[in-house]
N, C-alpha and C. Protein backbone atom coordinates (compact mmCIF):
# COMPACT_ATOMS: atom_id res chain seq x y z
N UNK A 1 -24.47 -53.76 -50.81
CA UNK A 1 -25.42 -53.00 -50.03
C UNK A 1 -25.46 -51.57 -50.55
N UNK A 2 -26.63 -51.18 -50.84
CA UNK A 2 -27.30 -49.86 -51.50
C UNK A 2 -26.90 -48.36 -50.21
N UNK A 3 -25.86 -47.81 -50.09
CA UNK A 3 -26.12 -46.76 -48.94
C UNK A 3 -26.18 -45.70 -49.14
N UNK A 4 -26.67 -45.63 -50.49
CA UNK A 4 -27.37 -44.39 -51.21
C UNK A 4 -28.93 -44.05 -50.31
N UNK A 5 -29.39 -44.93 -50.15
CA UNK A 5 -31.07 -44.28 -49.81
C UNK A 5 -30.79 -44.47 -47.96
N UNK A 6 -30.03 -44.83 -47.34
CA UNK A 6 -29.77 -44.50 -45.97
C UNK A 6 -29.43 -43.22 -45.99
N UNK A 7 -28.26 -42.48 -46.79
CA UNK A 7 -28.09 -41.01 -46.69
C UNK A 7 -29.45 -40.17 -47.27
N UNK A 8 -30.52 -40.16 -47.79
CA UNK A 8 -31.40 -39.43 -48.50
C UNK A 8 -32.52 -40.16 -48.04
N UNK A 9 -33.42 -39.17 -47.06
CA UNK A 9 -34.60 -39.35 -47.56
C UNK A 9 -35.71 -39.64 -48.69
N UNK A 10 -35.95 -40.38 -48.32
CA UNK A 10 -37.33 -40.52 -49.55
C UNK A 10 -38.77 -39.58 -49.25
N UNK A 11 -38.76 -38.34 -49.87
CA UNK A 11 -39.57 -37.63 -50.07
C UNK A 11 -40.79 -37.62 -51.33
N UNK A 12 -40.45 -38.56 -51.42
CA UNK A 12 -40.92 -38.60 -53.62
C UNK A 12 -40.35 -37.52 -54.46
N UNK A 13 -39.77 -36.85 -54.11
CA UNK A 13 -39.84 -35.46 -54.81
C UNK A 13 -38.45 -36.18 -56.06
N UNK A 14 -37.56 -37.35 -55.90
CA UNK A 14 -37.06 -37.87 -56.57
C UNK A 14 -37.18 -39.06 -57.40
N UNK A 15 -38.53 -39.77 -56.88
CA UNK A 15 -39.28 -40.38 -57.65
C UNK A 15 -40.20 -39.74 -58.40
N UNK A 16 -40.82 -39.12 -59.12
CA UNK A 16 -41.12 -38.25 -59.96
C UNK A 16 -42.65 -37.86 -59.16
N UNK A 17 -43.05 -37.91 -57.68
CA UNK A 17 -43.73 -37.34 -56.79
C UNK A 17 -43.52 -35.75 -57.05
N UNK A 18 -44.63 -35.17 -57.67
CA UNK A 18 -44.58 -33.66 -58.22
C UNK A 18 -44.97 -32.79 -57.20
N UNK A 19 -45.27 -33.47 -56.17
CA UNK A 19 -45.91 -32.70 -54.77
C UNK A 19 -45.36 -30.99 -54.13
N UNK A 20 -44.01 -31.46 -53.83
CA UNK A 20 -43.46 -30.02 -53.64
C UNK A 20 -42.94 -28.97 -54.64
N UNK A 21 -42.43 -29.64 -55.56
CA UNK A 21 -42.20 -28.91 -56.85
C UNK A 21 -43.59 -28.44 -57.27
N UNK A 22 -44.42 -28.90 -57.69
CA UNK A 22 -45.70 -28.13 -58.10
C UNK A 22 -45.86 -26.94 -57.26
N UNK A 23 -46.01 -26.54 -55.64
CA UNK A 23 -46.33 -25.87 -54.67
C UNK A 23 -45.08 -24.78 -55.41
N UNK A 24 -43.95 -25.12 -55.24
CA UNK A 24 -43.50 -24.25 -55.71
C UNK A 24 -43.19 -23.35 -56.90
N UNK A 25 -43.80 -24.30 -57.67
CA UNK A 25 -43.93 -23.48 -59.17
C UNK A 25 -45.44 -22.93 -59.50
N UNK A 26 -45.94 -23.41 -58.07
CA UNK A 26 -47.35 -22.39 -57.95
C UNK A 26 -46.82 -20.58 -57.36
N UNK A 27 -46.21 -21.22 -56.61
CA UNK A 27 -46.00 -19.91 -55.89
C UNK A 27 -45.25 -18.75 -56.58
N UNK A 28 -43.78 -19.41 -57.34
CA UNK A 28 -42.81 -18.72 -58.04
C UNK A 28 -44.19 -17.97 -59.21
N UNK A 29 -45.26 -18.57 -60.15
CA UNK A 29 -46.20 -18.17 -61.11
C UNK A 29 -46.61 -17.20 -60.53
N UNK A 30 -47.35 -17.26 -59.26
CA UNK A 30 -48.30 -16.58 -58.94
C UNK A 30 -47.96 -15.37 -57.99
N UNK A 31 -46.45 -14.75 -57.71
CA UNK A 31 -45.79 -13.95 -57.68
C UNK A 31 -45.21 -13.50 -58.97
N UNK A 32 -45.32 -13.68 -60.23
CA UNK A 32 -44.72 -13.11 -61.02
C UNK A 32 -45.86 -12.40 -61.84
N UNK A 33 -46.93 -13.16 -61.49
CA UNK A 33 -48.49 -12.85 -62.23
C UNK A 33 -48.87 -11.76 -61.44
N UNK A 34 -48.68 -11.68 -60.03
CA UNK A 34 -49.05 -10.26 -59.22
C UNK A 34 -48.26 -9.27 -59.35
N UNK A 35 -46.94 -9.32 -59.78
CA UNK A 35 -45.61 -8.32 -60.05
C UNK A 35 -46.17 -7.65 -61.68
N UNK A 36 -46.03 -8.71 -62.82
CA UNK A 36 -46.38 -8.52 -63.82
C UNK A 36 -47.51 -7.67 -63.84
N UNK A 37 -48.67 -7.90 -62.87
CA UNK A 37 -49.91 -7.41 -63.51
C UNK A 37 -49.68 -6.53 -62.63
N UNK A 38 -49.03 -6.31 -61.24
CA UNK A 38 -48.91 -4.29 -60.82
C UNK A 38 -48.19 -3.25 -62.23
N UNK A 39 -47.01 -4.48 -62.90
CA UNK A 39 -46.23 -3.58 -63.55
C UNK A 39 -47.24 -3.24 -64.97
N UNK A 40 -48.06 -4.25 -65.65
CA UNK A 40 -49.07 -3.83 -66.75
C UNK A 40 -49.86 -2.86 -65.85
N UNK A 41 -50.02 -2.71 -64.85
CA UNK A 41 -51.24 -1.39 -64.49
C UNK A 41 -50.51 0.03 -64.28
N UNK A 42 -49.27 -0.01 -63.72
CA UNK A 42 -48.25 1.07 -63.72
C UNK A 42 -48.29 1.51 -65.25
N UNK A 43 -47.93 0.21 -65.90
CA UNK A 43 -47.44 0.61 -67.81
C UNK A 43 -48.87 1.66 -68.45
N UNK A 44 -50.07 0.95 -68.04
CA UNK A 44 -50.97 1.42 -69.03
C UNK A 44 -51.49 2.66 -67.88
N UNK A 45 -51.42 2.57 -67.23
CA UNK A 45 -52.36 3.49 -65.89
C UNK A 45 -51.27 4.41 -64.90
N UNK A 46 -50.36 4.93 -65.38
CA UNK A 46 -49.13 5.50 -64.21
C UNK A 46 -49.83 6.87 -63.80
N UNK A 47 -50.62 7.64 -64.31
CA UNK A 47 -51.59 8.56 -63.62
C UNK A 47 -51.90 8.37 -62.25
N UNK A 48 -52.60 6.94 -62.19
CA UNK A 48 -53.19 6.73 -61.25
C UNK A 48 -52.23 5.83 -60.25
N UNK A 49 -51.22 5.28 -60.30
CA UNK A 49 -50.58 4.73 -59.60
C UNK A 49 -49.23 5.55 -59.63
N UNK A 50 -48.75 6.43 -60.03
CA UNK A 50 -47.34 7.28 -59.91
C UNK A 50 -47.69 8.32 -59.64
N UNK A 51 -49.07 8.67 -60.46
CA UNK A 51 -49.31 10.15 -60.43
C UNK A 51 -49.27 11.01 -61.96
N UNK A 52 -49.31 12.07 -62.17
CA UNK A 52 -49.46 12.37 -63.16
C UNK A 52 -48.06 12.76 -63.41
N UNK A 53 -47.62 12.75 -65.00
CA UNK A 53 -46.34 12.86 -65.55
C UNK A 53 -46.31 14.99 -65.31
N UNK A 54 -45.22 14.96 -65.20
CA UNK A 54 -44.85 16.72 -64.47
C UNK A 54 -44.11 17.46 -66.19
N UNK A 55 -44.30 18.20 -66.50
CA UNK A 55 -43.27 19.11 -67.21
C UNK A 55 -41.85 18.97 -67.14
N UNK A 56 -41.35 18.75 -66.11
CA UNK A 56 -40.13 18.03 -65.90
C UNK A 56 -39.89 17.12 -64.60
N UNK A 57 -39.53 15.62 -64.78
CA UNK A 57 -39.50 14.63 -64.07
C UNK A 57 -38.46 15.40 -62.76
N UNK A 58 -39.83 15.60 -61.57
CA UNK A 58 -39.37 15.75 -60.08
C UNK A 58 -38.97 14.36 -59.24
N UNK A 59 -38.13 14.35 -58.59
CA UNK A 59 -38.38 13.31 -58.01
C UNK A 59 -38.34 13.90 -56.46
N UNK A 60 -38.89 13.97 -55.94
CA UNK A 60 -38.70 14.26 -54.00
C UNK A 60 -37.87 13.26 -53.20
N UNK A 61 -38.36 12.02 -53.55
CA UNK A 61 -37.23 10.96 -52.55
C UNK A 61 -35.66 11.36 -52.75
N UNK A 62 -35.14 11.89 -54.51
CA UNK A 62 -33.98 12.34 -54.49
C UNK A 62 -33.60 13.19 -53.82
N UNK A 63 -34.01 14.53 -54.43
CA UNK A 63 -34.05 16.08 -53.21
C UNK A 63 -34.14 15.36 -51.64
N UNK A 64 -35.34 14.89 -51.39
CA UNK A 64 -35.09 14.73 -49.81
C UNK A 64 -34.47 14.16 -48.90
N UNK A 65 -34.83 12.63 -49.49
CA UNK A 65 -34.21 11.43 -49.16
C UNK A 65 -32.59 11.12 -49.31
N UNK A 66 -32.52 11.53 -50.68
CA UNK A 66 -31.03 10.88 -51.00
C UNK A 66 -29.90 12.50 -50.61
N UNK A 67 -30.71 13.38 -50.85
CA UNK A 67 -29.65 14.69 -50.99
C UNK A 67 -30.02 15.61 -50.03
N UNK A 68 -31.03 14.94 -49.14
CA UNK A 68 -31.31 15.72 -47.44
C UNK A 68 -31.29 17.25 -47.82
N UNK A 69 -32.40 17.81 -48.58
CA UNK A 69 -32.79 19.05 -48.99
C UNK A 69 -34.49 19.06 -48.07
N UNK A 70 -34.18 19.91 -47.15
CA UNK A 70 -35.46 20.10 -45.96
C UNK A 70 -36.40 20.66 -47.47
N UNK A 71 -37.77 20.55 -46.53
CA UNK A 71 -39.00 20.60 -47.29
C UNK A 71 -38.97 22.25 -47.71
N UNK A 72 -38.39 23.27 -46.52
CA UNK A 72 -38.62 24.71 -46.65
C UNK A 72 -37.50 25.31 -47.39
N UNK A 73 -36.74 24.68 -47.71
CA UNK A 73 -35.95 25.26 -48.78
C UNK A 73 -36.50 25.45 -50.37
N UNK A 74 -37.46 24.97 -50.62
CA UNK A 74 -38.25 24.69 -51.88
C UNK A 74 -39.63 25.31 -51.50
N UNK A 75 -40.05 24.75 -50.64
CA UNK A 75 -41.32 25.04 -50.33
C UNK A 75 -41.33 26.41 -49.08
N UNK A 76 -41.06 27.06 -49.56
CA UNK A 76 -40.49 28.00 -48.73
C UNK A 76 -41.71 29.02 -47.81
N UNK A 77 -42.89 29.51 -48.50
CA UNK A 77 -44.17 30.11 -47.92
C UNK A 77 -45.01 29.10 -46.23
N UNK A 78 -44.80 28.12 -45.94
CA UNK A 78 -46.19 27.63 -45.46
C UNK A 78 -45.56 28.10 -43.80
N UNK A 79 -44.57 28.96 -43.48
CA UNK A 79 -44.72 28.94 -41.50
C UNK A 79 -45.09 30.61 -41.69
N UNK A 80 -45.66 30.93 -43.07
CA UNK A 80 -46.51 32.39 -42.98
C UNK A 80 -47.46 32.81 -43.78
N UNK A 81 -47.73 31.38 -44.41
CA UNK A 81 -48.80 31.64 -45.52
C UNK A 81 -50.10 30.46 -45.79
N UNK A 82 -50.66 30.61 -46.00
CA UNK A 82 -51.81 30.09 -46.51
C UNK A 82 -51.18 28.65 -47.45
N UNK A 83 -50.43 29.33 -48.55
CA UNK A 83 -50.15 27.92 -49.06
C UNK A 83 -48.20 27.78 -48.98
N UNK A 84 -48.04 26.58 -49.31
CA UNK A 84 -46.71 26.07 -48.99
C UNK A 84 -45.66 26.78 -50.16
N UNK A 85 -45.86 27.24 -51.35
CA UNK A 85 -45.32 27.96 -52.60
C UNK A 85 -44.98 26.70 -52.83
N UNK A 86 -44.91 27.05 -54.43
CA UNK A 86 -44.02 25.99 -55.58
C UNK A 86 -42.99 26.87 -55.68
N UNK A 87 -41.77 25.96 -55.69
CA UNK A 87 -40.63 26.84 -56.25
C UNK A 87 -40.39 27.59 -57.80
N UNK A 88 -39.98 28.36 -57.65
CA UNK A 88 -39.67 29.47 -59.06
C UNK A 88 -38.66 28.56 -59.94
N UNK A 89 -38.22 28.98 -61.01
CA UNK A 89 -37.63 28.86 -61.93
C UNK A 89 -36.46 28.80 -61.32
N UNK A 90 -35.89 29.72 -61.08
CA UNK A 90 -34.93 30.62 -60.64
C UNK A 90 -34.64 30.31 -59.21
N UNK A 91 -35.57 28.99 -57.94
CA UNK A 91 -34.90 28.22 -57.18
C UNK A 91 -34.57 27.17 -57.24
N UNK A 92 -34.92 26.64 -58.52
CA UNK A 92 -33.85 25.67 -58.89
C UNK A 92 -32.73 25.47 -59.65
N UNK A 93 -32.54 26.70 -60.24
CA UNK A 93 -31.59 26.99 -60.99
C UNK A 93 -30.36 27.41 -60.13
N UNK A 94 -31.25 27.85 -58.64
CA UNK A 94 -29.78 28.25 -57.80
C UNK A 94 -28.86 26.72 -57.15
N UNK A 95 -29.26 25.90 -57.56
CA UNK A 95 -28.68 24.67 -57.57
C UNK A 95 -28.56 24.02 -58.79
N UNK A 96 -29.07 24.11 -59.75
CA UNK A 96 -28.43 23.03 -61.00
C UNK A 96 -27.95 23.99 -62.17
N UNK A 97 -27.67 25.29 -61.80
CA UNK A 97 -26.85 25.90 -62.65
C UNK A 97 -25.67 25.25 -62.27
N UNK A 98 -25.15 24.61 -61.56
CA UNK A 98 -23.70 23.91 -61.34
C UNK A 98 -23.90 22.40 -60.87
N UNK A 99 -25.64 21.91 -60.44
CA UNK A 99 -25.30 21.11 -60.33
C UNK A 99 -26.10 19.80 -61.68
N UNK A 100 -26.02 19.02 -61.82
CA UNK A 100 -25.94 18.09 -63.06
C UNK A 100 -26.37 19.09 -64.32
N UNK A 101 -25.95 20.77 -64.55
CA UNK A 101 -26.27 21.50 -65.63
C UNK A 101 -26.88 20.68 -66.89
N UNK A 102 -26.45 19.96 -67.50
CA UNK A 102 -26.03 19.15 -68.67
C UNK A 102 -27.67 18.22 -68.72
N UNK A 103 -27.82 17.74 -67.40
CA UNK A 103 -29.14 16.51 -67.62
C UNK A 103 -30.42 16.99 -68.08
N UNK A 104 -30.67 16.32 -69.82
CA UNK A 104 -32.14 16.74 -70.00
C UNK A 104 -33.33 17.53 -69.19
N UNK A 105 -33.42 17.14 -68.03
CA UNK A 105 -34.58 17.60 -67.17
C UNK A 105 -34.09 19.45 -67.35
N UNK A 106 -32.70 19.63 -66.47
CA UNK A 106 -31.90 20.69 -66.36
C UNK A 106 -31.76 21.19 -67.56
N UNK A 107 -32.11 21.17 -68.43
CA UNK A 107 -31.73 21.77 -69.88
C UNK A 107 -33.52 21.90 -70.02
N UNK A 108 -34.54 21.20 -69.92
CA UNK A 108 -36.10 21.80 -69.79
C UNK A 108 -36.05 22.92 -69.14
N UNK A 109 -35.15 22.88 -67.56
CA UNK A 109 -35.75 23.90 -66.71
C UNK A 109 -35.38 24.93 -67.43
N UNK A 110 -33.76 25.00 -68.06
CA UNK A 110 -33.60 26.51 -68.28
C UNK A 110 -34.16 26.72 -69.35
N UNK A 111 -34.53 25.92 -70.40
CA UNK A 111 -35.95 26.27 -70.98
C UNK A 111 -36.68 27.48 -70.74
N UNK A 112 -37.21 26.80 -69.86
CA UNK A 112 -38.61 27.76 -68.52
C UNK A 112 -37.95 29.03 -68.53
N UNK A 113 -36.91 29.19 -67.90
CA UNK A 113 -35.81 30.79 -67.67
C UNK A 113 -35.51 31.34 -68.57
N UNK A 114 -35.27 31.06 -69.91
CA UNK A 114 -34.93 31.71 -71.17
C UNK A 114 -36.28 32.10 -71.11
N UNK A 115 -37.39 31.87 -71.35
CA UNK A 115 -38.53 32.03 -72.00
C UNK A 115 -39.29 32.99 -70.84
N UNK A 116 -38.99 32.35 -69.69
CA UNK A 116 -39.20 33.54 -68.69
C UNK A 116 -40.85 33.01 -68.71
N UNK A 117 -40.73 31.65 -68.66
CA UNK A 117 -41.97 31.10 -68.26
C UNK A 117 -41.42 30.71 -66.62
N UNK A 118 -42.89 30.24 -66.00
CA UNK A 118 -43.26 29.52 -64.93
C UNK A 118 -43.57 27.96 -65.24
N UNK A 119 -42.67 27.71 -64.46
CA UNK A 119 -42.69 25.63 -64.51
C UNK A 119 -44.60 25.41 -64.51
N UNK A 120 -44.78 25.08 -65.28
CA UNK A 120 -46.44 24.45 -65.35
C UNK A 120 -46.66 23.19 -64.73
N UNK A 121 -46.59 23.21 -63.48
CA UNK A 121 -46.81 21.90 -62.44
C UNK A 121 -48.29 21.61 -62.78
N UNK A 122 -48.59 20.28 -62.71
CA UNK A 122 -49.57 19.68 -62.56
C UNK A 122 -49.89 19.94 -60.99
N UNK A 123 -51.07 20.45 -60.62
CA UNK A 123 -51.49 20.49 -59.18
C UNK A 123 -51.91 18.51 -58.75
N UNK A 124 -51.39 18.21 -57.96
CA UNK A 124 -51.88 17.07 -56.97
C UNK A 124 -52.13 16.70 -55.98
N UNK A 125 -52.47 17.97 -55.03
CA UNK A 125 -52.84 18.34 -53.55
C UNK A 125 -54.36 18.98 -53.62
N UNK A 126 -55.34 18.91 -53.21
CA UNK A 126 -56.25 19.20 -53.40
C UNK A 126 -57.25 19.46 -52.30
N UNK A 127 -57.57 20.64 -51.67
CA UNK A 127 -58.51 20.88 -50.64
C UNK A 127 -59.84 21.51 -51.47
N UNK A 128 -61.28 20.81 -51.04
CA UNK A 128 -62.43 21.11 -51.24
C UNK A 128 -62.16 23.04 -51.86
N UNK A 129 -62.74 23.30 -52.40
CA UNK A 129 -63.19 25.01 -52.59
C UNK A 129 -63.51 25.91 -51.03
N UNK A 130 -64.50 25.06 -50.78
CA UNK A 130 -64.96 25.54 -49.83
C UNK A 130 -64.17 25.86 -48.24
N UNK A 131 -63.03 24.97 -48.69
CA UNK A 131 -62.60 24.98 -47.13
C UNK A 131 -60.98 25.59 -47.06
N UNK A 132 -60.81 26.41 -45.99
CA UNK A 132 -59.52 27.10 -45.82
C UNK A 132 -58.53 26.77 -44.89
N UNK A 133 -57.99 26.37 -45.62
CA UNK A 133 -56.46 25.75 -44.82
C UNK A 133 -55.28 26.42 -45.03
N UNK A 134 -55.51 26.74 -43.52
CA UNK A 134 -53.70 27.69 -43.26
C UNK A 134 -52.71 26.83 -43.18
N UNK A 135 -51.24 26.60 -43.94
CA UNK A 135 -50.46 25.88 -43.47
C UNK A 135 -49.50 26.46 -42.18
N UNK A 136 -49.75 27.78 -42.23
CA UNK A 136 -49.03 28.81 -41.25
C UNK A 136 -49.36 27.87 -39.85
N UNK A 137 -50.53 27.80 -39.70
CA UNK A 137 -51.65 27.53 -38.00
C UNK A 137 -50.58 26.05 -38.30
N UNK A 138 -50.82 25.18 -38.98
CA UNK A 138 -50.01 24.09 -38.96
C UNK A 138 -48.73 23.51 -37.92
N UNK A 139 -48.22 24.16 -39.67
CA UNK A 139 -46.55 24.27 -39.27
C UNK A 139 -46.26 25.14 -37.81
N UNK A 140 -46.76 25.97 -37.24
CA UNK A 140 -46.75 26.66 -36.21
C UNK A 140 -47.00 25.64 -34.84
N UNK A 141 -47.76 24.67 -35.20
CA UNK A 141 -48.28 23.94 -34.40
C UNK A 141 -47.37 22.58 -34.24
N UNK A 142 -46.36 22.73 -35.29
CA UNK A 142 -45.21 21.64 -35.28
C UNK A 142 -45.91 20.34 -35.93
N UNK A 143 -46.48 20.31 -36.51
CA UNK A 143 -47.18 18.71 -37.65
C UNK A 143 -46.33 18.93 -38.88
N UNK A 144 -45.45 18.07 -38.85
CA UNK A 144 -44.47 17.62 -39.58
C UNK A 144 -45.30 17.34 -41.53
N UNK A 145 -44.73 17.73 -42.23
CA UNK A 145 -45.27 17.61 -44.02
C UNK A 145 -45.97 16.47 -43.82
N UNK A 146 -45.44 15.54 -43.51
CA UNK A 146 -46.13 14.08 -44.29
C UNK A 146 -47.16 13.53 -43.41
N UNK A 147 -47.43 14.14 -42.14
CA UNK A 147 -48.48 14.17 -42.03
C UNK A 147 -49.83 13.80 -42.61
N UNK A 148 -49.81 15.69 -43.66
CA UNK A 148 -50.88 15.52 -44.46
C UNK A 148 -50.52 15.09 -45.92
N UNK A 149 -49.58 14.93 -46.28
CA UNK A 149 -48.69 14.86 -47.53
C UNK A 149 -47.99 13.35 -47.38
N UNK A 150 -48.45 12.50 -46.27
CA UNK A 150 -48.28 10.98 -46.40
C UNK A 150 -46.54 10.77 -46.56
N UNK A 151 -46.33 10.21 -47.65
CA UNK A 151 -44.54 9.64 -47.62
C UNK A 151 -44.67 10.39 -49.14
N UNK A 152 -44.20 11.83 -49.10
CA UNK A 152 -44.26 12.51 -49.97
C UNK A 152 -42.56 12.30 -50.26
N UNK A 153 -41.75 12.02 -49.30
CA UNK A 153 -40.26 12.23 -49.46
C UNK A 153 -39.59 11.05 -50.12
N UNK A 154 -40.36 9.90 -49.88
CA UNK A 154 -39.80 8.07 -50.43
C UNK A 154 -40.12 8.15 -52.01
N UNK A 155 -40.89 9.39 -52.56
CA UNK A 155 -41.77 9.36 -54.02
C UNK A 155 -41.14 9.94 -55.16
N UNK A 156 -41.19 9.33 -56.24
CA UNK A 156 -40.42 9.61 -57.40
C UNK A 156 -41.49 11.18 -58.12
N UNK A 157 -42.30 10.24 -58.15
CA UNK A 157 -43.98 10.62 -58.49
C UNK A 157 -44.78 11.33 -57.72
N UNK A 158 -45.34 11.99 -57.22
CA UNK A 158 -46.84 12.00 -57.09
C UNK A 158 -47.85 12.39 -57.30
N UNK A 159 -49.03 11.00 -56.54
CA UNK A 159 -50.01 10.83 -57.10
C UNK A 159 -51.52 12.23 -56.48
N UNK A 160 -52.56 12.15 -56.58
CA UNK A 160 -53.24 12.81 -57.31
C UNK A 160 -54.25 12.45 -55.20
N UNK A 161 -54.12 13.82 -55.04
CA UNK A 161 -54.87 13.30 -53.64
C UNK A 161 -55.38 14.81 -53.18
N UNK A 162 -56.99 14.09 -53.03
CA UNK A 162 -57.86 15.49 -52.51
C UNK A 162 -57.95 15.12 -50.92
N UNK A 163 -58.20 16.02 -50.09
CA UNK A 163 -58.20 15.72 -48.64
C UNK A 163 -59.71 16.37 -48.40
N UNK A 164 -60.08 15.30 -47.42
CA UNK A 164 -61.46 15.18 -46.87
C UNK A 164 -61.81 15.64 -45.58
N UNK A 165 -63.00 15.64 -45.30
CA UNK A 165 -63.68 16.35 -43.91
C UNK A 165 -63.10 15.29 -42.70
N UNK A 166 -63.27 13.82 -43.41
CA UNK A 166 -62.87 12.62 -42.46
C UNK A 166 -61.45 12.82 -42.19
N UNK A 167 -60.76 13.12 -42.79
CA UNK A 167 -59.56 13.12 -42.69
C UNK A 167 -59.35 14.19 -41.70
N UNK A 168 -59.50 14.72 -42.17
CA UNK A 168 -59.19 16.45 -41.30
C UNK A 168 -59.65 16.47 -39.61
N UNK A 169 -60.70 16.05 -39.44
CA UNK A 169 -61.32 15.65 -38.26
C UNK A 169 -60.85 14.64 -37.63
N UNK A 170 -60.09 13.49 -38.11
CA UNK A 170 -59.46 11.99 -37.39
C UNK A 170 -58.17 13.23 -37.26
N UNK A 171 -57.68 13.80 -38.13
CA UNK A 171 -56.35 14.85 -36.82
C UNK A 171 -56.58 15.09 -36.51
N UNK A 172 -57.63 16.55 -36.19
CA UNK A 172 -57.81 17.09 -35.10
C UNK A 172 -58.50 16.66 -33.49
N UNK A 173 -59.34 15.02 -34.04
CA UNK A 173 -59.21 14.29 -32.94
C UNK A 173 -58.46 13.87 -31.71
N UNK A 174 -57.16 13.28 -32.50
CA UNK A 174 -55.94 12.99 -32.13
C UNK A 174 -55.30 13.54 -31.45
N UNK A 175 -55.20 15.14 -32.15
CA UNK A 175 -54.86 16.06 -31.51
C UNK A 175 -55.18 16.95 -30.75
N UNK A 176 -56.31 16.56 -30.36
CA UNK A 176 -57.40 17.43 -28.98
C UNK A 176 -57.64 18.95 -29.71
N UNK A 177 -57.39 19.28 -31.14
CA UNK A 177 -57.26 20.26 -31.94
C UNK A 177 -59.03 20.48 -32.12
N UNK A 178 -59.72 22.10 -32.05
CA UNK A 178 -60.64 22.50 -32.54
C UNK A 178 -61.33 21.95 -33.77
N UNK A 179 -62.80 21.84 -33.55
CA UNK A 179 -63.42 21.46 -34.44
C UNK A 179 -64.32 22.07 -34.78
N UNK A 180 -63.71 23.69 -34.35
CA UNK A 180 -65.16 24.35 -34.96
C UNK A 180 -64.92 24.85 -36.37
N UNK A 181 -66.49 24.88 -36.69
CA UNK A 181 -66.52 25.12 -38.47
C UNK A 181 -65.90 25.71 -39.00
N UNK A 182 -66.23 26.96 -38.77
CA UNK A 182 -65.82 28.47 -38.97
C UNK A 182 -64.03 28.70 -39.17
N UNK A 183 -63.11 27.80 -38.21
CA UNK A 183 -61.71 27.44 -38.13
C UNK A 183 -61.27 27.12 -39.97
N UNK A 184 -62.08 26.10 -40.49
CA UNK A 184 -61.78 25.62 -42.00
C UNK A 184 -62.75 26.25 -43.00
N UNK A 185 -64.07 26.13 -42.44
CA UNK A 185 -65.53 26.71 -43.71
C UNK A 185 -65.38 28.25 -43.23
N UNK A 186 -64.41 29.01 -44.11
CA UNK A 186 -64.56 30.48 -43.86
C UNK A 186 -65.29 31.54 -45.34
């Protein structure tokens, strides 16, 4: 007596019934074909999906995320100014003069300081010409960075983002915040 096929179902999948195995070597393909082809569009296109390459590779998720460096330590202007400042030469040097000194990037920056240049950031924040945005009125008002700056802190990269009338107006909706013109079109 056979009491091999009392313990095991008969599924076909051991009679050479390709039924579930196929499904799954559909699925395993067609996750590697959507991975593959994000990673060929990253490879040929990282402008547009990372953002544009910087003078020296920033990463923010590190600074913020991993090494809990608040936004106003760097960005030090926006709870009295118009814009948020880029940091100087010379505020990041007050940390990687001791800390990873040695790493390529850190050997660009002091580059910049010998030469007594300014880090040449690629701009990737972008408000219309026309329209004036205080970050002071903001930050005063307690609206946290990422807000308007999205998941600026999770980002190695970033990418390339102008802000709109729609946009601006779905906050101040939200926020029972003024919508008169004159406030932004000055």
């Amino acid at each position: 007596m056979n009491t091999d096929s009392a313990k095991t179902p008969d599924d076909g999948s051991q009679n050479g019934n390709p039924g579930n195995s196929l499904g799954a070597v559909a699925l395993v393909l067609l996750v590697l074909i959507s991975a593959g082809g994000l990673a060929y569009y990253r490879w040929f296109h990282p402008s547009v999906v990372l953002g544009p390459e910087q003078p020296i590779a920033f990463s923010h998720r590190l600074h913020f995320d991993d090494k809990q460096i608040d936004c106003y330590y760097c960005h030090s202007y926006p709870a009295r100014s118009i814009h948020a400042g880029i940091p100087t030469v010379q505020k990041c040097l007050g940390c990687h003069s001791y800390i990873i000194p040695g790493h390529p990037e850190i050997r660009k920056l002091r580059g910049y300081a010998e030469r007594q240049e300014p880090i040449p950031w690629v701009r990737v924040y972008y408000n219309p010409d026309h329209v004036y945005f205080p970050h002071f009125r903001h930050i005063g008002k307690n609206i946290a960075c990422n807000t308007c700056h999205r998941d600026v802190e999770s980002r190695d990269r970033l990418s390339v983002h102008t802000f709109t009338m729609g946009f601006c107006l779905d906050c101040h909706d939200r926020r029972n915040a003024s919508r008169e013109c004159v406030g932004c079109h000055q």
